[in-house]
Structures are given as structure tokens and as C-alpha cells.
PDB file of N, CA and C in Angstrom:
ATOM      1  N   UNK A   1    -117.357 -39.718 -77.883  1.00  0.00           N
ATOM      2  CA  UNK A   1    -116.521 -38.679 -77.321  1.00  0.00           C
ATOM      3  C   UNK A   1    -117.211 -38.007 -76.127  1.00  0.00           C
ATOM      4  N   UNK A   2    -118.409 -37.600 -76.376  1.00  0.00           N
ATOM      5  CA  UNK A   2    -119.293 -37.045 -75.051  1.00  0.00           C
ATOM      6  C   UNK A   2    -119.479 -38.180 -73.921  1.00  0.00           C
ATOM      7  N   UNK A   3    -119.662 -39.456 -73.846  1.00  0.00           N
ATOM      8  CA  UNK A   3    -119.556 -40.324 -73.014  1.00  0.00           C
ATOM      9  C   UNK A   3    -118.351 -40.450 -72.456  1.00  0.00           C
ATOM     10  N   UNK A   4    -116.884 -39.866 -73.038  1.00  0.00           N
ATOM     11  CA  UNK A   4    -115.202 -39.962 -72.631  1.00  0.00           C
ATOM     12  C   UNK A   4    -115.957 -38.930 -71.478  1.00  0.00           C
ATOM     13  N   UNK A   5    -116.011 -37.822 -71.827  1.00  0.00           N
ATOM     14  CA  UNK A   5    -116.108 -36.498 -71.270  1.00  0.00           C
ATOM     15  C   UNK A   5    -116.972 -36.416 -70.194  1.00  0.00           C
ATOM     16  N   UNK A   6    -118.176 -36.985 -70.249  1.00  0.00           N
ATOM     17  CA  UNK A   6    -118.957 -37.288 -69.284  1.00  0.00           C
ATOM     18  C   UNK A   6    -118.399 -38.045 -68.016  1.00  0.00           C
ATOM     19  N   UNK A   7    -117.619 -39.112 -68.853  1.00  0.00           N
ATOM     20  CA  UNK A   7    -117.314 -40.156 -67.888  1.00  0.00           C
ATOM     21  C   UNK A   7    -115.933 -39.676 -66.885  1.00  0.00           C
ATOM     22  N   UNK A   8    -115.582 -38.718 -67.608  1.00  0.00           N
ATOM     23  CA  UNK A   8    -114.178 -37.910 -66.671  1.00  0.00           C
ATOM     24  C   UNK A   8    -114.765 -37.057 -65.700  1.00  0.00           C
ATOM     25  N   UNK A   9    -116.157 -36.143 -66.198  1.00  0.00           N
ATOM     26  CA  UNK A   9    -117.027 -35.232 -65.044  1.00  0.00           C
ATOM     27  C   UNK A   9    -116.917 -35.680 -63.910  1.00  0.00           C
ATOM     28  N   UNK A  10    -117.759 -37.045 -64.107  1.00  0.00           N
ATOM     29  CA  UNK A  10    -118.264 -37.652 -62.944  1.00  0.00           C
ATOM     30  C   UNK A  10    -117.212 -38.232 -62.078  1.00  0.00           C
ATOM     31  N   UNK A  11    -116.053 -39.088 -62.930  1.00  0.00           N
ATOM     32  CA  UNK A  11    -114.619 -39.174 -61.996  1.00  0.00           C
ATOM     33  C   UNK A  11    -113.879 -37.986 -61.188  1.00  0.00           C
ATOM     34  N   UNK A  12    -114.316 -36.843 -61.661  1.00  0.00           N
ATOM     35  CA  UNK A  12    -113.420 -35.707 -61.474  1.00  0.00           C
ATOM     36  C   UNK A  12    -114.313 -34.867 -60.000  1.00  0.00           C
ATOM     37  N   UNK A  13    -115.710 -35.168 -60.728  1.00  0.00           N
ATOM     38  CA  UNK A  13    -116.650 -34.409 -59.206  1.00  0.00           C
ATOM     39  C   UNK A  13    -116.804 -35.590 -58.194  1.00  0.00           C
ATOM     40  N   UNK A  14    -116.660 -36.663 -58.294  1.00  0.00           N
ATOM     41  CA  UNK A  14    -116.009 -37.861 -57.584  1.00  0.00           C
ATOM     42  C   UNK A  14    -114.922 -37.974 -56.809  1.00  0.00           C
ATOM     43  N   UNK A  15    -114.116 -37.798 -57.600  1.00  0.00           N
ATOM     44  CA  UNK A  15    -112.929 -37.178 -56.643  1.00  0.00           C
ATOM     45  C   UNK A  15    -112.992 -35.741 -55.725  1.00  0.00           C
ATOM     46  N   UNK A  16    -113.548 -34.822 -56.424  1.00  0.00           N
ATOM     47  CA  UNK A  16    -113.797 -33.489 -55.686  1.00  0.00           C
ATOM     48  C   UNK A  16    -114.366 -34.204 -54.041  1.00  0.00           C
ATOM     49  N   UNK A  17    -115.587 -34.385 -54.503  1.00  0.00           N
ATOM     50  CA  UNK A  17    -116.173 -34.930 -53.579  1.00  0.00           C
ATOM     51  C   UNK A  17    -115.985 -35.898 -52.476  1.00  0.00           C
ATOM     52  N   UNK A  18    -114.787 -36.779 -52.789  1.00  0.00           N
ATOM     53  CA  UNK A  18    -113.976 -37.748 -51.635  1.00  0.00           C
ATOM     54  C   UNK A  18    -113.471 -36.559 -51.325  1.00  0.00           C
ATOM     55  N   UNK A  19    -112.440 -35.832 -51.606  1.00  0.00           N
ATOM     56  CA  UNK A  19    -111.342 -34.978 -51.083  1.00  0.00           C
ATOM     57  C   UNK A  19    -111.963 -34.135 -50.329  1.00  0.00           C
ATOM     58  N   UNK A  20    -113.470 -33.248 -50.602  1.00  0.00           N
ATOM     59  CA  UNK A  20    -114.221 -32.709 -49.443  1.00  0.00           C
ATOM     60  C   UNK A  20    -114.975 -33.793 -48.433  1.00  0.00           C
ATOM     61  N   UNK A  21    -114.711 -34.762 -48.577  1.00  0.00           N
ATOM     62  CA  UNK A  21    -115.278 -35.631 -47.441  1.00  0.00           C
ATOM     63  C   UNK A  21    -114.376 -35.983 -46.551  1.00  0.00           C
ATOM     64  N   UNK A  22    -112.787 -35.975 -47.088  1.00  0.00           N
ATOM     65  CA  UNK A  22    -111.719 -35.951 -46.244  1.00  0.00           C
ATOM     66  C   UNK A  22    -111.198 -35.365 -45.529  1.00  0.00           C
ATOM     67  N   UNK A  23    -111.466 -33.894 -46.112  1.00  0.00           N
ATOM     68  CA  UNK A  23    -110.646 -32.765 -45.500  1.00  0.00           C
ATOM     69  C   UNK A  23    -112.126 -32.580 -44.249  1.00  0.00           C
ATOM     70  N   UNK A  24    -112.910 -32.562 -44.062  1.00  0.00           N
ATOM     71  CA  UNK A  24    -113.995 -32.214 -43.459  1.00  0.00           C
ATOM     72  C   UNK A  24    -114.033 -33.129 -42.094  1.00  0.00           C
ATOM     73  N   UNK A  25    -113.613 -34.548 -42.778  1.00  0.00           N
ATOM     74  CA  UNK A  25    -113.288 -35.125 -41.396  1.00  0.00           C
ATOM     75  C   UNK A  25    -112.054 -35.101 -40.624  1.00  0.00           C
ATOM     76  N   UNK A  26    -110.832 -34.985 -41.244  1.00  0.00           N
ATOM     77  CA  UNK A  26    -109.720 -34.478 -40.910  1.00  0.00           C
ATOM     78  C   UNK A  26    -109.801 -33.125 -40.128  1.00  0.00           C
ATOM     79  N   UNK A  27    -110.610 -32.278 -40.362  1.00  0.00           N
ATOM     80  CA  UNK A  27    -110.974 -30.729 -39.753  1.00  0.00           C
ATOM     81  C   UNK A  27    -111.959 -31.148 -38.813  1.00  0.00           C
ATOM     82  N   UNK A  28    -112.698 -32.253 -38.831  1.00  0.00           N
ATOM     83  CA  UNK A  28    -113.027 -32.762 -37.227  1.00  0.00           C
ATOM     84  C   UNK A  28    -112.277 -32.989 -36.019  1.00  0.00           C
ATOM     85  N   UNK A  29    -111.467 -34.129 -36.478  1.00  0.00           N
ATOM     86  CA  UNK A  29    -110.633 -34.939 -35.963  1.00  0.00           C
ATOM     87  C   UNK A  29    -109.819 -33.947 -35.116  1.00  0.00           C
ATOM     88  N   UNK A  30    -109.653 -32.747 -35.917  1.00  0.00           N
ATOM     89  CA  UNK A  30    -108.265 -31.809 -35.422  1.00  0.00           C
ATOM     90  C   UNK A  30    -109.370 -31.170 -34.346  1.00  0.00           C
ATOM     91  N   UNK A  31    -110.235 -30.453 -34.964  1.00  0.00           N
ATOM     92  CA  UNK A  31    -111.140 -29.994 -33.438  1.00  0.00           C
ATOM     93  C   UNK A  31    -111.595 -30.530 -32.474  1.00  0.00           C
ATOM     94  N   UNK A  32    -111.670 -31.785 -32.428  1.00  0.00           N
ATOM     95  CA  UNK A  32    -111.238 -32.675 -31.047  1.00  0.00           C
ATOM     96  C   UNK A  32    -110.185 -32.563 -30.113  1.00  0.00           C
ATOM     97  N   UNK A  33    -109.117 -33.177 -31.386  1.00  0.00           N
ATOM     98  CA  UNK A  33    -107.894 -33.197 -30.389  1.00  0.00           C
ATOM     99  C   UNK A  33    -107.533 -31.917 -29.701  1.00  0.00           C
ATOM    100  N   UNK A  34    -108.012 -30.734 -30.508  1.00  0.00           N
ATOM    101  CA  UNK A  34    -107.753 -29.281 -29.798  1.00  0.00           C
ATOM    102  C   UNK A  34    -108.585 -29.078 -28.875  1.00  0.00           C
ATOM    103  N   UNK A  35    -109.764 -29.478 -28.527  1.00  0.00           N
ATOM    104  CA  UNK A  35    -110.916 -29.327 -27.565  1.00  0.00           C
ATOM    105  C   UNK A  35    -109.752 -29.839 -26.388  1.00  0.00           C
ATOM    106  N   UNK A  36    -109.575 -31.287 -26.779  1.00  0.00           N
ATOM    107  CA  UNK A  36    -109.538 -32.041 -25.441  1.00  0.00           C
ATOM    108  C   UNK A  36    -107.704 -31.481 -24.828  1.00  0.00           C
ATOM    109  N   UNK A  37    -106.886 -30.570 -25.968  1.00  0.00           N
ATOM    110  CA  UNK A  37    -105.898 -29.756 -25.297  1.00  0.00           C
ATOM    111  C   UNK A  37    -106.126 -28.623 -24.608  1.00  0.00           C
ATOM    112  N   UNK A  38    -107.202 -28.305 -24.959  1.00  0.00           N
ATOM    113  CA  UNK A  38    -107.338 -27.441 -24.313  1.00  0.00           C
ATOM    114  C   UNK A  38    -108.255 -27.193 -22.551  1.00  0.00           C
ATOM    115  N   UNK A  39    -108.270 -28.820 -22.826  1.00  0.00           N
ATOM    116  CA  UNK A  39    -109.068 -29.369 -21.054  1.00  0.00           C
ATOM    117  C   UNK A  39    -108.211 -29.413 -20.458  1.00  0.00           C
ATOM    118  N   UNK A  40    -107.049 -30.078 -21.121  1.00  0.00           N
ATOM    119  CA  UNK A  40    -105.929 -29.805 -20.793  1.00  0.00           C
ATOM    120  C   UNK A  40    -105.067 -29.152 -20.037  1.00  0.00           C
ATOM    121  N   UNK A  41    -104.951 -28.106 -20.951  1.00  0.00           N
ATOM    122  CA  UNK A  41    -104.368 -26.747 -20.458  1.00  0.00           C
ATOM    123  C   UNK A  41    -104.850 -26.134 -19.883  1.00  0.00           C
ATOM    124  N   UNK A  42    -106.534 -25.744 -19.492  1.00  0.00           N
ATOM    125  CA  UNK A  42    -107.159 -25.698 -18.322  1.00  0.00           C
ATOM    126  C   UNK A  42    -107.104 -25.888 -17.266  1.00  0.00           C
ATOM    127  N   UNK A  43    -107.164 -27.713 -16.822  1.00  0.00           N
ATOM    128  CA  UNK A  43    -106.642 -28.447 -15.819  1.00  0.00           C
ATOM    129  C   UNK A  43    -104.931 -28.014 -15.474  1.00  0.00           C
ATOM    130  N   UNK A  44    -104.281 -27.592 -16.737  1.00  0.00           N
ATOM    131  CA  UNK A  44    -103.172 -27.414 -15.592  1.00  0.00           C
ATOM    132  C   UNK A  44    -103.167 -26.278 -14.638  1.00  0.00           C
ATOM    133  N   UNK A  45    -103.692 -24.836 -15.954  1.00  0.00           N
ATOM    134  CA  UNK A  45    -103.761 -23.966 -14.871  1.00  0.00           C
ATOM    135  C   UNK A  45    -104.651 -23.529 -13.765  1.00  0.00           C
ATOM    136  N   UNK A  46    -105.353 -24.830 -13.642  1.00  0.00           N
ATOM    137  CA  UNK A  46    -106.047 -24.799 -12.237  1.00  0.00           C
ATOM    138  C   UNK A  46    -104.975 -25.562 -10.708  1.00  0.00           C
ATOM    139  N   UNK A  47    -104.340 -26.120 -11.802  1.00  0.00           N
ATOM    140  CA  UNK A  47    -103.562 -26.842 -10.526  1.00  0.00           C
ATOM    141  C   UNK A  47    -102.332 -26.158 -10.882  1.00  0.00           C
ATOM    142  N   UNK A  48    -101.513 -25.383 -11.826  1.00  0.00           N
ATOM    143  CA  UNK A  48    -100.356 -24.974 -10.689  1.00  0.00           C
ATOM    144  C   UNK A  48    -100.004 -23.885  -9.639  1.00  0.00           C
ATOM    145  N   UNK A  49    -101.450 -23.066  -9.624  1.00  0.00           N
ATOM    146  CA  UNK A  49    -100.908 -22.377  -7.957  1.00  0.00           C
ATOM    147  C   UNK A  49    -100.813 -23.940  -7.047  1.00  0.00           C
ATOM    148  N   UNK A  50    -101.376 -24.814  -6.769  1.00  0.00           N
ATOM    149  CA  UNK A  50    -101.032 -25.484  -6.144  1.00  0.00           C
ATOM    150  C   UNK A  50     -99.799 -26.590  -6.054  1.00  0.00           C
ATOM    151  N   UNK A  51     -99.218 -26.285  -7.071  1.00  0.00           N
ATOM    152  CA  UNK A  51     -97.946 -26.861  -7.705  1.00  0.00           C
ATOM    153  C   UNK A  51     -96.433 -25.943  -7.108  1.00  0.00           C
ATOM    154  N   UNK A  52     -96.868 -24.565  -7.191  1.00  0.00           N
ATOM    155  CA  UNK A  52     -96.085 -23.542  -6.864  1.00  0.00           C
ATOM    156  C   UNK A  52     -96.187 -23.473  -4.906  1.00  0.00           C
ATOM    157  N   UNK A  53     -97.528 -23.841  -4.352  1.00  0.00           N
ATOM    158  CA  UNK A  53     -97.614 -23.733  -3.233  1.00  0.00           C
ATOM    159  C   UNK A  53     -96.505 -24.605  -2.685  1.00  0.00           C
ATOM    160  N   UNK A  54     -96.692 -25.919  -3.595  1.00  0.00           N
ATOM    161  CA  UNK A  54     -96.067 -27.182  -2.732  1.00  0.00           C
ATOM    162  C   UNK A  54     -94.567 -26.640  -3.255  1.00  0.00           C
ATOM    163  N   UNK A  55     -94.050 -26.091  -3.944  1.00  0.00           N
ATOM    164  CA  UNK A  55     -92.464 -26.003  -3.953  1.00  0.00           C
ATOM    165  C   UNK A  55     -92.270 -24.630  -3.170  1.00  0.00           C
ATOM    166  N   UNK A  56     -92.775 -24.058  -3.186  1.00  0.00           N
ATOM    167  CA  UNK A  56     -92.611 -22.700  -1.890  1.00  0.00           C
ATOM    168  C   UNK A  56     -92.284 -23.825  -0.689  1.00  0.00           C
ATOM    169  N   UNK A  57     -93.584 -24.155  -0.498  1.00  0.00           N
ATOM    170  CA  UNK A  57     -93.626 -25.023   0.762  1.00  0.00           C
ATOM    171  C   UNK A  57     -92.337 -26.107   1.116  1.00  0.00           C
ATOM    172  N   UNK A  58     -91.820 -26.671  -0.172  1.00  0.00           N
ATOM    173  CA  UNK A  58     -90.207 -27.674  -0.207  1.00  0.00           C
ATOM    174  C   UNK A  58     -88.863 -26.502   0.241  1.00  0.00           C
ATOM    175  N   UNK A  59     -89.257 -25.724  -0.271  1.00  0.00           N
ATOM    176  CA  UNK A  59     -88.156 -24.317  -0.685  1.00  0.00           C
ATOM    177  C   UNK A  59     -87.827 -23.674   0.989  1.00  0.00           C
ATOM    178  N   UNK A  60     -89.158 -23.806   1.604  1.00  0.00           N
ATOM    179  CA  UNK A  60     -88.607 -24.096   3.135  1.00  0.00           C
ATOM    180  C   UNK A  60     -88.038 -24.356   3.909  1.00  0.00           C
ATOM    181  N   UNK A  61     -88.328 -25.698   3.793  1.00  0.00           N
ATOM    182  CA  UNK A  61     -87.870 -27.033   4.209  1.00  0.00           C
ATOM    183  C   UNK A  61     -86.372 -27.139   3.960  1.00  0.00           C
ATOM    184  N   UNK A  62     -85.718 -26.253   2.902  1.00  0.00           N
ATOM    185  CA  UNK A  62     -84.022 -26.624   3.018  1.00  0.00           C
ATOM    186  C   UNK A  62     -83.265 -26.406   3.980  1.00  0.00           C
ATOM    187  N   UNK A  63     -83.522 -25.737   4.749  1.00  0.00           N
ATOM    188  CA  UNK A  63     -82.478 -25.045   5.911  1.00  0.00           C
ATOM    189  C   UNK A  63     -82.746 -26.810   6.872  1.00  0.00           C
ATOM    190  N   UNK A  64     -83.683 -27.079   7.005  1.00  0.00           N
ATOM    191  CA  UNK A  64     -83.956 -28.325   7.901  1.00  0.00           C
ATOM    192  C   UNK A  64     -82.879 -29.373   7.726  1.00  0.00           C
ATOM    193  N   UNK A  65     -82.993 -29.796   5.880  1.00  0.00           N
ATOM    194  CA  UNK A  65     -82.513 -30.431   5.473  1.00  0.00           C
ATOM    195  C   UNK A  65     -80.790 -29.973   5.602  1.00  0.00           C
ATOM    196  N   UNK A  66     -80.564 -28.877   5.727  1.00  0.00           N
ATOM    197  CA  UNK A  66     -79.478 -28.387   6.008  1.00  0.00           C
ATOM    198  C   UNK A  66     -78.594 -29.224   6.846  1.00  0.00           C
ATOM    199  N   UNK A  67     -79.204 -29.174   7.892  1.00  0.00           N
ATOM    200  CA  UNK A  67     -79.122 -29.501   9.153  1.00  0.00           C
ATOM    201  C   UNK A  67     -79.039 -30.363  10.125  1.00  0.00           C
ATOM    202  N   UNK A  68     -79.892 -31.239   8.977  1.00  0.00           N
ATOM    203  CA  UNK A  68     -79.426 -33.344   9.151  1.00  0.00           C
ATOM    204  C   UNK A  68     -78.722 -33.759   9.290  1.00  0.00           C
ATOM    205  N   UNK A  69     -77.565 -32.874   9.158  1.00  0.00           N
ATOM    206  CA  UNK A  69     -75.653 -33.569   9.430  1.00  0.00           C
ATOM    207  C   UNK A  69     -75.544 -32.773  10.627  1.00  0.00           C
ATOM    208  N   UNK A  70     -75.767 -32.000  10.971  1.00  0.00           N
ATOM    209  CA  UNK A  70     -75.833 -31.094  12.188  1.00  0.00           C
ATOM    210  C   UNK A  70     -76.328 -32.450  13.436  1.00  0.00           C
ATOM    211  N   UNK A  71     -77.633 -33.073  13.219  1.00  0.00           N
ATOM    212  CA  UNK A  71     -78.498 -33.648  13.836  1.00  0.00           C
ATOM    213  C   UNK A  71     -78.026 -34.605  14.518  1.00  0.00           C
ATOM    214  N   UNK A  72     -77.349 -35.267  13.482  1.00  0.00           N
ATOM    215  CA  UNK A  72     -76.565 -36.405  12.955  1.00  0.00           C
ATOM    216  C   UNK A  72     -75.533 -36.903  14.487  1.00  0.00           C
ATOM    217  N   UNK A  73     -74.724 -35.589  13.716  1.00  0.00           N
ATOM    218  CA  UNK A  73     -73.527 -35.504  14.951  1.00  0.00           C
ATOM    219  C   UNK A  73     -74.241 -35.321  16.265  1.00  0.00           C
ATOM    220  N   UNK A  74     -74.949 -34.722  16.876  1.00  0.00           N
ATOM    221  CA  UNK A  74     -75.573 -34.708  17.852  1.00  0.00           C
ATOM    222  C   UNK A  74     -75.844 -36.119  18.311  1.00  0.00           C
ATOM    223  N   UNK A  75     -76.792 -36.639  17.548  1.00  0.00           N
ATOM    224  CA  UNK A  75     -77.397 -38.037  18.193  1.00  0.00           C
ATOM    225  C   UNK A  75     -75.889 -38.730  18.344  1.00  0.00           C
ATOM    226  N   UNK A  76     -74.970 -38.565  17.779  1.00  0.00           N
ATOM    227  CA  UNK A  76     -74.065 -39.883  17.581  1.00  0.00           C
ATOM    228  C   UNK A  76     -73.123 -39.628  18.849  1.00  0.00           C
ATOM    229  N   UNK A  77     -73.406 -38.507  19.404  1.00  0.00           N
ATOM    230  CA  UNK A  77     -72.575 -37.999  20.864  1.00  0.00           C
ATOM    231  C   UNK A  77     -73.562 -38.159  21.562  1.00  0.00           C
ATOM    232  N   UNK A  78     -74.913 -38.184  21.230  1.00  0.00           N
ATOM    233  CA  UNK A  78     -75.816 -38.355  23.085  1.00  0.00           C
ATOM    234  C   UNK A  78     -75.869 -39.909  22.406  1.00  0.00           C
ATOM    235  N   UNK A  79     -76.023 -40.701  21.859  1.00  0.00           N
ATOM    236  CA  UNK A  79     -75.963 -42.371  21.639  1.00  0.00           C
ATOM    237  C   UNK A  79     -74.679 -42.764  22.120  1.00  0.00           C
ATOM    238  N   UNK A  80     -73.448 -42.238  21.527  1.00  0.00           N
ATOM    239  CA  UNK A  80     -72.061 -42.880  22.374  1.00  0.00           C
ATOM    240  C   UNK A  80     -71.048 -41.237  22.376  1.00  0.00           C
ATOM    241  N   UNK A  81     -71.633 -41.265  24.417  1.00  0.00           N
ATOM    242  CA  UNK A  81     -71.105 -40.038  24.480  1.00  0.00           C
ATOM    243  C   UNK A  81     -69.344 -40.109  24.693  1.00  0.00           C
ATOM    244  N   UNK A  82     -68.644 -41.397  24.774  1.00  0.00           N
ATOM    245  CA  UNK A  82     -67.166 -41.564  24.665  1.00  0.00           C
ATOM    246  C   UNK A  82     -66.814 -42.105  23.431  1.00  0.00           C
ATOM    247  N   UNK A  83     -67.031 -42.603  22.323  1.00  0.00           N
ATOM    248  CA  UNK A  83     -66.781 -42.802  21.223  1.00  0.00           C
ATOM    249  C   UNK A  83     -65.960 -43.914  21.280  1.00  0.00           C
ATOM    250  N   UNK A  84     -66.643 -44.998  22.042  1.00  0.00           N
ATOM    251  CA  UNK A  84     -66.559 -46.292  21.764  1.00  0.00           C
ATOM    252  C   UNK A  84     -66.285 -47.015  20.474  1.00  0.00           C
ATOM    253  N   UNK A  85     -67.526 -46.446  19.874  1.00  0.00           N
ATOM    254  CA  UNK A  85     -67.601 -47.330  18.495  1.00  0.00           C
ATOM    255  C   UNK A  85     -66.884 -47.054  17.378  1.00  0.00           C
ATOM    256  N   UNK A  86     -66.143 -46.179  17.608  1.00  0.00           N
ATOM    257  CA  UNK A  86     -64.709 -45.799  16.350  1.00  0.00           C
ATOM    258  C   UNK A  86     -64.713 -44.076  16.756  1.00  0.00           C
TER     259      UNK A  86
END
């Protein structure tokens, strides 16, 4: 009967003992992947003032783009100033 009992200890602090060897590397694993999110999220907010620069900088640029049909018609009267081509 003491050898049953014994023999369950040692299964039982056996098991204890996998399950703290699991959770310990699992609680690694996770502080990695959080390290390397958080290089991450670092790196972004180093780059989006420069993210925000370049769409300021697009956000410009619309009136131009505006204006391409404006352009358009122009060239197509100094290219055919009698409208030859239809």
C-alpha cells in the first residue's frame, strides 16, 4: 500500500513538475513575442511623423491634380488649334 502511495507522489510531483516546466517556457515564449512587438511599435512611432509628412505633402498636391483636365483641354487646343481631329 505505501509503495501505491509512493508511487502516485512521485507521478503527481512529476506531473507538477512538467506543468512548471511548461508554463515557464510558455511565459518565455510570450516575452519574446512581446519584446519583439514592441520593436515594433517603436519602429512605427518613429516613422509616422514621416508618414503624416508624406500625406500632408499628397494633401497638397490635389488642387494640381485638380487641374489635369484643365491642362488637358489646353494642350488639346495648342496641339490642334482648329479641331481637326473630331
Amino acid at each position: 500500500m505505501l509503495k501505491i502511495v509512493l508511487v502516485l507522489q512521485v507521478l503527481i510531483l512529476s506531473l507538477f513538475g512538467f506543468l512548471l516546466f511548461y508554463v515557464q517556457n510558455t511565459i518565455g515564449d510570450l516575452s519574446i513575442q512581446v519584446s519583439s512587438a514592441m520593436v515594433v511599435i517603436e519602429d512605427m512611432k518613429n516613422v509616422l511623423p514621416e508618414i503624416e509628412v508624406a500625406i500632408e505633402n499628397f494633401n497638397q498636391l490635389e488642387p494640381l491634380f485638380e487641374n489635369l483636365g484643365k491642362l488637358s483641354d489646353l494642350l488639346s487646343v495648342l496641339t490642334d488649334p482648329f479641331g481637326s481631329n473630331g
